[in-house]
Protein backbone atom coordinates (compact mmCIF):
# COMPACT_ATOMS: atom_id res chain seq x y z
CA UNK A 1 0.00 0.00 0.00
CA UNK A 2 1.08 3.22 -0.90
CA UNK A 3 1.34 5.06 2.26
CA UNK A 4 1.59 8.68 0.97
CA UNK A 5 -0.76 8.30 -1.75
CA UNK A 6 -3.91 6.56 1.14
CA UNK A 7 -3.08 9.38 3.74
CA UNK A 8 -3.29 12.56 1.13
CA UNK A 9 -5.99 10.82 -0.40
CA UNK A 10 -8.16 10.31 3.01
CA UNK A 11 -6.94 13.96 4.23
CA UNK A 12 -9.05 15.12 0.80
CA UNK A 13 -12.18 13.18 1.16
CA UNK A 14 -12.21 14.44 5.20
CA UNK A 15 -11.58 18.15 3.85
CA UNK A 16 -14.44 17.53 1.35
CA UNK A 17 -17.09 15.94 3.24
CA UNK A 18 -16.25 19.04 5.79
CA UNK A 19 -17.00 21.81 3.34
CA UNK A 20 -20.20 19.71 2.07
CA UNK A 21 -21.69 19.33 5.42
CA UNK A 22 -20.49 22.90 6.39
CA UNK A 23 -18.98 21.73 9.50
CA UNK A 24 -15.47 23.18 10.83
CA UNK A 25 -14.19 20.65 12.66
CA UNK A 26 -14.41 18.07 10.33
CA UNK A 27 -12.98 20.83 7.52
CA UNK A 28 -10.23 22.09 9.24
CA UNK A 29 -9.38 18.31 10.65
CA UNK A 30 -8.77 17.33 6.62
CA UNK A 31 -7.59 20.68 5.69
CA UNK A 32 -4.75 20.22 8.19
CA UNK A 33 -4.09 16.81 7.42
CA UNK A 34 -3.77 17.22 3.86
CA UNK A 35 -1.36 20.20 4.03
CA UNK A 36 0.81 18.20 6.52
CA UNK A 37 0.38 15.41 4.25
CA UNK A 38 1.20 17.26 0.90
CA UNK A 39 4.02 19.05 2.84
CA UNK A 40 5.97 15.75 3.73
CA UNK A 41 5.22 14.23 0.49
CA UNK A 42 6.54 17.02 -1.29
CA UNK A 43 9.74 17.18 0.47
CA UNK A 44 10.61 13.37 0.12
CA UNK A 45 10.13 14.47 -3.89
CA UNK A 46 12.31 16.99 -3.93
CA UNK A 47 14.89 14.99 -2.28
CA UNK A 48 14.78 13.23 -6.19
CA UNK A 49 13.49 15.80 -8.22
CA UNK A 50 13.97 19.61 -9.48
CA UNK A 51 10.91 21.79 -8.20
CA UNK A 52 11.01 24.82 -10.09
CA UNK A 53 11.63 28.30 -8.09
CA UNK A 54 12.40 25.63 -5.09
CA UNK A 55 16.45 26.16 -4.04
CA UNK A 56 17.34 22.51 -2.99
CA UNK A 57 15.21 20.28 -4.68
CA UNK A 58 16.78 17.72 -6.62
CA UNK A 59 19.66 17.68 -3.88
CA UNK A 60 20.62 13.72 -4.95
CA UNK A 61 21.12 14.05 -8.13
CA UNK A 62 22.92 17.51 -7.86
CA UNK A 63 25.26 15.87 -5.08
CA UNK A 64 25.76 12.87 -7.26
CA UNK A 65 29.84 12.78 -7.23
CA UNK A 66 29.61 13.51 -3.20
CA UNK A 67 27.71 11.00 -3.04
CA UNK A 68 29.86 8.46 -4.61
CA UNK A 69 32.88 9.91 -2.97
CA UNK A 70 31.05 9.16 0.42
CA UNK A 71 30.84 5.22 -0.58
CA UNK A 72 34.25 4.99 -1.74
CA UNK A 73 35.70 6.95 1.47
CA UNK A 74 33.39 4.93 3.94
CA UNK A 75 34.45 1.83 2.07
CA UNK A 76 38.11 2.82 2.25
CA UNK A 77 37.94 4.23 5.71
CA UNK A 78 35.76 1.77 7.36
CA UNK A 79 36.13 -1.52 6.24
CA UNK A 80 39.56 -1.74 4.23
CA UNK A 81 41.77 -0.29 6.68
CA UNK A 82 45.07 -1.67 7.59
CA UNK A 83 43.92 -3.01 10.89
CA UNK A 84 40.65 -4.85 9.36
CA UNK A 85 42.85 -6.65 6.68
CA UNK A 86 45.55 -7.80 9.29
CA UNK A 87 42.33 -8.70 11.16
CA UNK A 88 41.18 -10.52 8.37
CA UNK A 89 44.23 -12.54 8.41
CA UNK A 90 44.29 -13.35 11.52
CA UNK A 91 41.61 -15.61 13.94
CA UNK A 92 40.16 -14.00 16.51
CA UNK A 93 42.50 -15.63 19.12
CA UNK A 94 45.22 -13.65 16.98
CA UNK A 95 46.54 -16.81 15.50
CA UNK A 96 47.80 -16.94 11.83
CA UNK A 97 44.68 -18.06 9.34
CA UNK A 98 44.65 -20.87 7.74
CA UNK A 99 45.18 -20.96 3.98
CA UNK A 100 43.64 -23.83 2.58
CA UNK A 101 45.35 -24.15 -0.99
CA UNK A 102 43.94 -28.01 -1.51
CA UNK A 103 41.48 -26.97 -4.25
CA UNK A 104 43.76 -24.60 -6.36
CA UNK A 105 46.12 -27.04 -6.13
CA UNK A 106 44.08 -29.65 -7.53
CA UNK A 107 43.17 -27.76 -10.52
CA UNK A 108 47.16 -27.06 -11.25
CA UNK A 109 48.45 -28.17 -14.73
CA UNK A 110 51.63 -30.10 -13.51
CA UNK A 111 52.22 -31.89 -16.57
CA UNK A 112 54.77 -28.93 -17.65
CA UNK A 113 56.91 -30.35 -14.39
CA UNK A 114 56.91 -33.48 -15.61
CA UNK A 115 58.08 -32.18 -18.60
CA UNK A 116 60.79 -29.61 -17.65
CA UNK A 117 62.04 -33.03 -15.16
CA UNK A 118 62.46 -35.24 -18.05
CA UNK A 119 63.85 -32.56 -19.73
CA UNK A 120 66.61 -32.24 -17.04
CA UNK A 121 67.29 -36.06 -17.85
CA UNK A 122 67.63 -35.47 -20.97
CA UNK A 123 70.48 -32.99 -20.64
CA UNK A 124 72.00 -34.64 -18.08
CA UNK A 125 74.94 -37.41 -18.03
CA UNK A 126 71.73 -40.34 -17.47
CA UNK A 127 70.68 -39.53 -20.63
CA UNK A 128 72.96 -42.34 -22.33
CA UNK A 129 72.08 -44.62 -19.56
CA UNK A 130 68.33 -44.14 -19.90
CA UNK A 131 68.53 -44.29 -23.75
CA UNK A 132 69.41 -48.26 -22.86
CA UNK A 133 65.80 -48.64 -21.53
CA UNK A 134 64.00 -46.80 -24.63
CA UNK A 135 64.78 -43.07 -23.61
CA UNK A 136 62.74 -40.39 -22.07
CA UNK A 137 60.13 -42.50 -23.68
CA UNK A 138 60.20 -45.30 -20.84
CA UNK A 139 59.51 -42.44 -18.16
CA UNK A 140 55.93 -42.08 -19.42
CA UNK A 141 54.38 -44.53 -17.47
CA UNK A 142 55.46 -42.28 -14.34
CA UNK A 143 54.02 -39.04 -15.46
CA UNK A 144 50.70 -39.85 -13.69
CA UNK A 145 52.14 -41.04 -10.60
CA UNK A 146 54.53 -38.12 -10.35
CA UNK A 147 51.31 -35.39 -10.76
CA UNK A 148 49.79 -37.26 -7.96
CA UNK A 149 52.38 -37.29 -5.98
CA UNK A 150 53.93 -33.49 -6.64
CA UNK A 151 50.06 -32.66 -5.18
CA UNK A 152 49.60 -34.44 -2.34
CA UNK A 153 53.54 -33.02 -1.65
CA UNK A 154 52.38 -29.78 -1.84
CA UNK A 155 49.10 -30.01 -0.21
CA UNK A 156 51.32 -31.04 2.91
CA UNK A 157 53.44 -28.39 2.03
CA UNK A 158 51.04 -25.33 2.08
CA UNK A 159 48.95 -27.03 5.04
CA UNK A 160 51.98 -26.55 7.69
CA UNK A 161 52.03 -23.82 10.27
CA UNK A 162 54.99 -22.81 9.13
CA UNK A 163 54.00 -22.08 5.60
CA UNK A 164 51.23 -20.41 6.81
CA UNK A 165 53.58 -17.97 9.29
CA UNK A 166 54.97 -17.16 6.08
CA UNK A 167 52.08 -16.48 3.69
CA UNK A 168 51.11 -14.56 6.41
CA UNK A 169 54.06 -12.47 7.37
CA UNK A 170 54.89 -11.36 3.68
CA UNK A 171 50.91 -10.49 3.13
CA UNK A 172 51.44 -8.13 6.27
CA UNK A 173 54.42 -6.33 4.76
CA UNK A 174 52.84 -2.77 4.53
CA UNK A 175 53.52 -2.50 1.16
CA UNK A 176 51.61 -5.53 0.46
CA UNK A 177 48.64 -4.19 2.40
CA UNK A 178 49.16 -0.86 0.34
CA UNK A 179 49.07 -2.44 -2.90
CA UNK A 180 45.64 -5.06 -1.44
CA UNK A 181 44.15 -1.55 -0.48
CA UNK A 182 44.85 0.26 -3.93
CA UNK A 183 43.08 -2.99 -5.99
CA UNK A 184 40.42 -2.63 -3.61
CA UNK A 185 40.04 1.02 -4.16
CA UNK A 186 40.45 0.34 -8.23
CA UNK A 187 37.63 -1.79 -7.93
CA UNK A 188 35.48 0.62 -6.10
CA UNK A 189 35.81 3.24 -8.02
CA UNK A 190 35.43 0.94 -11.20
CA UNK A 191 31.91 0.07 -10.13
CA UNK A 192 31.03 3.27 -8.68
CA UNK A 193 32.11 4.49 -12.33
CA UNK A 194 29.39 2.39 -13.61
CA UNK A 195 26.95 3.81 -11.73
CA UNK A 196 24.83 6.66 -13.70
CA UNK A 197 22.93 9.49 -11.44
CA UNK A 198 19.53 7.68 -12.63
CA UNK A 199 20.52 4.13 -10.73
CA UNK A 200 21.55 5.58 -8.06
CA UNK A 201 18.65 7.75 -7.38
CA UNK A 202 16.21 4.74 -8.28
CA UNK A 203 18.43 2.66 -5.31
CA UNK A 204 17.55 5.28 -2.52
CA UNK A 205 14.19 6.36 -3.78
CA UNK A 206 12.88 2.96 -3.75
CA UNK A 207 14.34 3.17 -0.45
CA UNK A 208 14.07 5.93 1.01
CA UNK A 209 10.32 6.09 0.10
CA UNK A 210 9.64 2.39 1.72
CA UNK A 211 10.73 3.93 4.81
CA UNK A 212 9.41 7.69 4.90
CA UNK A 213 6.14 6.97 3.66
CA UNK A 214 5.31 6.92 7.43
CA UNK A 215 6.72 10.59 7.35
CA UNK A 216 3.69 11.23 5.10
CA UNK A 217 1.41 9.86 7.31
CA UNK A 218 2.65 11.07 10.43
CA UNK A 219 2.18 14.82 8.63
CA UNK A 220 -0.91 14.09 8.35
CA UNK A 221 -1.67 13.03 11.58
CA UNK A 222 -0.37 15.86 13.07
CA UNK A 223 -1.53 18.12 10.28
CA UNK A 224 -5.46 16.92 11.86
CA UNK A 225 -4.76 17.36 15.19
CA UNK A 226 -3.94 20.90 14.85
CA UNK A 227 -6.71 21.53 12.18
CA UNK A 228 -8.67 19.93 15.34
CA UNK A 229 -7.64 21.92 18.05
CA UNK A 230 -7.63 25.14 15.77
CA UNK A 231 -11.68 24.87 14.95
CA UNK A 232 -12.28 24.07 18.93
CA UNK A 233 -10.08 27.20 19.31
CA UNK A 234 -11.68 29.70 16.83
């Protein structure tokens, strides 16, 4: 339900049905309402849109590169600071993280290993004594067994706590963390870059106007009250 649109709507049928009947109280009750209403409604649309002869509508759209300054600097500031990525890399108990490298090393071509050892073979003084058994040729039957065992090697390699210490200590080097924060920041801006005044506007009003619809009503509500009080008044 529309909030703004029910509450200005209901403010004008009250104001109406007041002047019919001629009666004040029920006339100034709407009358009220719906200018409260109408006010509050009017200023959540000129938070989006140009009013003419009104200095500060359209204030989002105008503010548009502030605006996406204040995302990248409360991205930059906030979250991707030097203490929240040494955080990151670290438990909460301030041990080292674990880097689990198990699936990226299973998806590692090590068949160019293989290669480069057989290679060496080749070059080497066992070459003439290997070219007894059929050459590099006779190694074949090895190249699956050698993958398979290069990867569990370094699976038990990269799952140590001292490989980890290490990861760790060169990711903390402050240049490192410079150059993780400038990427990050690249990013950022590349997406905020994407971003056209028209999205951005549709991503608050949609928003903003789930949420201060109730400012419309509460104008209204108000608005009455006074309109109220004014006809007991006068």
């Amino acid at each position: 339900m529309n909030k703004s649109l029910f509450t200005n709507g209901l403010a004008f049928i009250v104001t109406v049905i007041g002047y019919v009947i001629a009666n004040d109280f029920v006339f100034y009750t709407g009358l009220f309402a719906l200018s409260g209403a109408i006010t509050n409604t009017l200023a959540i649309h000129m938070l989006f849109e140009k009013v003419p002869f009104l200095y500060g509508s359209g204030v989002i759209p105008d503010r548009f590169e502030e605006f996406k300054t204040g995302i990248r600097d409360l991205m930059m500031t906030q979250f991707f600071t030097e203490q929240n990525i040494d955080r990151f890399l670290s438990e909460k108990d301030g041990r080292a993280s674990d880097f689990d490298l198990t699936n990226i090393i299973s998806k590692v071509d090590l068949e160019p290993a293989f290669d480069s050892l057989v290679k060496t073979i080749e070059e080497s003084p066992f070459a003439n004594m290997l070219a007894m058994f059929g050459g590099t040729d006779a190694l074949l039957p090895l190249k699956q067994s050698f993958i398979e065992k290069m990867q569990a090697s370094l699976v038990e390699i990269s799952s140590s706590d001292k490989f980890h210490e290490m990861v760790r200590a060169e990711l903390e080097q402050p240049n490192v963390i410079d150059s993780v924060r400038d990427k990050v920041e690249a990013i950022i801006n590349k997406r905020l870059d994407e971003l056209t005044p028209q999205i951005v506007k549709q991503i608050i009003q949609d928003m903003i106007r789930k949420h201060l619809g109730w400012l419309v009503v509460w104008g209204g509500v108000f608005g009455a009250l006074i309109g109220l009080v004014s006809a007991l008044l006068f």
